[in-house]
C-alpha atoms as a PDB file:
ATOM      1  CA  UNK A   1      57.951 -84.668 -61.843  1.00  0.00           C
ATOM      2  CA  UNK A   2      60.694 -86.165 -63.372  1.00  0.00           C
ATOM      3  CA  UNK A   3      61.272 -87.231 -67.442  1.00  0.00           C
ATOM      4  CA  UNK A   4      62.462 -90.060 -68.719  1.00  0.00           C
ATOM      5  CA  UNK A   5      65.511 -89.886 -70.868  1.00  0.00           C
ATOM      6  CA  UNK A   6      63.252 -90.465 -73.933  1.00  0.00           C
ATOM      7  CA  UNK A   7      60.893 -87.382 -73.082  1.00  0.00           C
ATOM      8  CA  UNK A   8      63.756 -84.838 -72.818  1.00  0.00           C
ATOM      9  CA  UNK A   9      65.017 -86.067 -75.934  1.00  0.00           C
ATOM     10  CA  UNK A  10      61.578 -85.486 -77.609  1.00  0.00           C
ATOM     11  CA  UNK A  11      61.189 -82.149 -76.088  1.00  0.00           C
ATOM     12  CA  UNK A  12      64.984 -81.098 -76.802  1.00  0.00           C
ATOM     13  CA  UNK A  13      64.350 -82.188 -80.797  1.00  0.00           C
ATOM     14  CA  UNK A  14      60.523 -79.880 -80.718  1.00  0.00           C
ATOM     15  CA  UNK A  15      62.221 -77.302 -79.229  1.00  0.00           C
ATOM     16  CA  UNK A  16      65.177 -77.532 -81.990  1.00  0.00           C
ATOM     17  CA  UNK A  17      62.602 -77.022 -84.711  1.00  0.00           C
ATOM     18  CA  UNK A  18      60.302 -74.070 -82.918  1.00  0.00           C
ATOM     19  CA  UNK A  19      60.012 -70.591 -84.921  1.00  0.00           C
ATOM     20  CA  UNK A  20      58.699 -67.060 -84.136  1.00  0.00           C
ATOM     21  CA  UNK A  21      55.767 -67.419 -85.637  1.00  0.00           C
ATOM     22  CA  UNK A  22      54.116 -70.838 -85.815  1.00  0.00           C
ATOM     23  CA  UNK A  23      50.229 -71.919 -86.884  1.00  0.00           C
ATOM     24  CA  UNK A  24      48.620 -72.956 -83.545  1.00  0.00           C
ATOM     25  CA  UNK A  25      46.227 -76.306 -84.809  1.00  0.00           C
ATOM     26  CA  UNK A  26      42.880 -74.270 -85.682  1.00  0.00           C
ATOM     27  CA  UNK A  27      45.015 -71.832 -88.264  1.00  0.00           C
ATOM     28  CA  UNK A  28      46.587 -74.838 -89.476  1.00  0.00           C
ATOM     29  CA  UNK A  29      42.684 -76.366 -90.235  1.00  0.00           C
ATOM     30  CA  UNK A  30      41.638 -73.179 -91.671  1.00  0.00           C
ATOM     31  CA  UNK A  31      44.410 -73.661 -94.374  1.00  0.00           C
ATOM     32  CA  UNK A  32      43.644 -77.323 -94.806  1.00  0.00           C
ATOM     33  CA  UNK A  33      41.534 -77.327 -97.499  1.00  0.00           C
ATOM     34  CA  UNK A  34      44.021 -75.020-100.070  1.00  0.00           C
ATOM     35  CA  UNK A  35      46.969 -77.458 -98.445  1.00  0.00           C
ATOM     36  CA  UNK A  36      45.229 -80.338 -99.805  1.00  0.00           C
ATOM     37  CA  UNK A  37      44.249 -78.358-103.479  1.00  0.00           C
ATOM     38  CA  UNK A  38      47.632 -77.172-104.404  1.00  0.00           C
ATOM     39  CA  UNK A  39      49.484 -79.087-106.512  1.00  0.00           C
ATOM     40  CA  UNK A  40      52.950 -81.224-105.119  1.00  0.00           C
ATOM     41  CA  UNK A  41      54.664 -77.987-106.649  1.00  0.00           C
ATOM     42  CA  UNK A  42      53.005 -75.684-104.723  1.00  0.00           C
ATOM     43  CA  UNK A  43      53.264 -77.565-101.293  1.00  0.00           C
ATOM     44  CA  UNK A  44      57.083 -77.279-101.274  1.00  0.00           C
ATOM     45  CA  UNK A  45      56.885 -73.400-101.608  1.00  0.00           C
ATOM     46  CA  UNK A  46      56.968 -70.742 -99.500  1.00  0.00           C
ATOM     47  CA  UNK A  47      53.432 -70.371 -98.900  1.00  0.00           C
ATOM     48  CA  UNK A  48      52.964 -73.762 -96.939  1.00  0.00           C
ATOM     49  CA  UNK A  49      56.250 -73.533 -94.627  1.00  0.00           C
ATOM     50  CA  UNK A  50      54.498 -73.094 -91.980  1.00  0.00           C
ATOM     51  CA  UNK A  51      51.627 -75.525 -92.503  1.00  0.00           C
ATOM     52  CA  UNK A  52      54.598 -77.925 -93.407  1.00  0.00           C
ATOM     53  CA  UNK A  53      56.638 -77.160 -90.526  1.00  0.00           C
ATOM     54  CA  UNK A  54      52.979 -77.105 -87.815  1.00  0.00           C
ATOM     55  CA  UNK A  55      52.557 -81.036 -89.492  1.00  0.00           C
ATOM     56  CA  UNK A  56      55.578 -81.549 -88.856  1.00  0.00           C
ATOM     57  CA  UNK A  57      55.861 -80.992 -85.156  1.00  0.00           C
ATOM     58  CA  UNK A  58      52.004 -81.685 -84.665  1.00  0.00           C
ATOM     59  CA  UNK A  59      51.193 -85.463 -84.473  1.00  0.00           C
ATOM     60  CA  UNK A  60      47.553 -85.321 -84.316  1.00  0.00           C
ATOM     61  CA  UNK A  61      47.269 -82.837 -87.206  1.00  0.00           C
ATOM     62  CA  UNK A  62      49.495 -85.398 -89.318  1.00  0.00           C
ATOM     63  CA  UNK A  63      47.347 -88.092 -88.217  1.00  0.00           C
ATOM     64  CA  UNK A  64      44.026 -86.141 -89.488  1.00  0.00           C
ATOM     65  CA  UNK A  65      45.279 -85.515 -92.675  1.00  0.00           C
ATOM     66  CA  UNK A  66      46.620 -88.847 -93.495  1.00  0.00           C
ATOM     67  CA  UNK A  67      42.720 -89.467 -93.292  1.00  0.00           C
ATOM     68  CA  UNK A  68      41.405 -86.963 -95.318  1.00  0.00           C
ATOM     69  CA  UNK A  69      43.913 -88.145 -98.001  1.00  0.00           C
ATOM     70  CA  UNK A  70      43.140 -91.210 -97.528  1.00  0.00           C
ATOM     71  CA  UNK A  71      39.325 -90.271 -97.974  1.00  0.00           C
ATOM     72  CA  UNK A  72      39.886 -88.130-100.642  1.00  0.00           C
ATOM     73  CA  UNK A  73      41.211 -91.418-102.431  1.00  0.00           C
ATOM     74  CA  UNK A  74      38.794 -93.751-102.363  1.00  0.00           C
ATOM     75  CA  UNK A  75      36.171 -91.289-103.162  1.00  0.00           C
ATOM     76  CA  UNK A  76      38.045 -90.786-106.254  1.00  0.00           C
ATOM     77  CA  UNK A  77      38.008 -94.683-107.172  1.00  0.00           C
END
């Protein structure tokens, strides 16, 4: 199998940004609902790194929360 320039590049800048200890998708969800709670504040501290850093590297997790916040907003209207 052989990658296009475009995949190694994509797999070179995931691999730039892996840690030791990462949230695998279903942790992530588990800490969804206090993610999407906490106030702009909180979300840039220490205790969402790592849900910041799994959306980050995880498309469809990003893509499934743009929803819910998107929901969340015009339930609130």
């Amino acid at each position: 199998m052989t990658l296009s320039h475009e995949q190694v590049r994509t797999l070179l800048v995931s691999l730039r940004f892996t840690r030791d200890r990462e949230l695998t998708c279903d942790e992530w969800l588990e800490d969804l609902s206090t993610y999407l709670e906490a106030t702009p504040t909180e979300k840039l501290g220490e205790t969402f790194q790592l849900v910041r850093e799994h959306l980050d590297l995880c498309s469809d997790c990003r893509e499934e929360i743009a929803m819910m916040v998107m929901a969340l907003c015009l339930s609130s209207e």
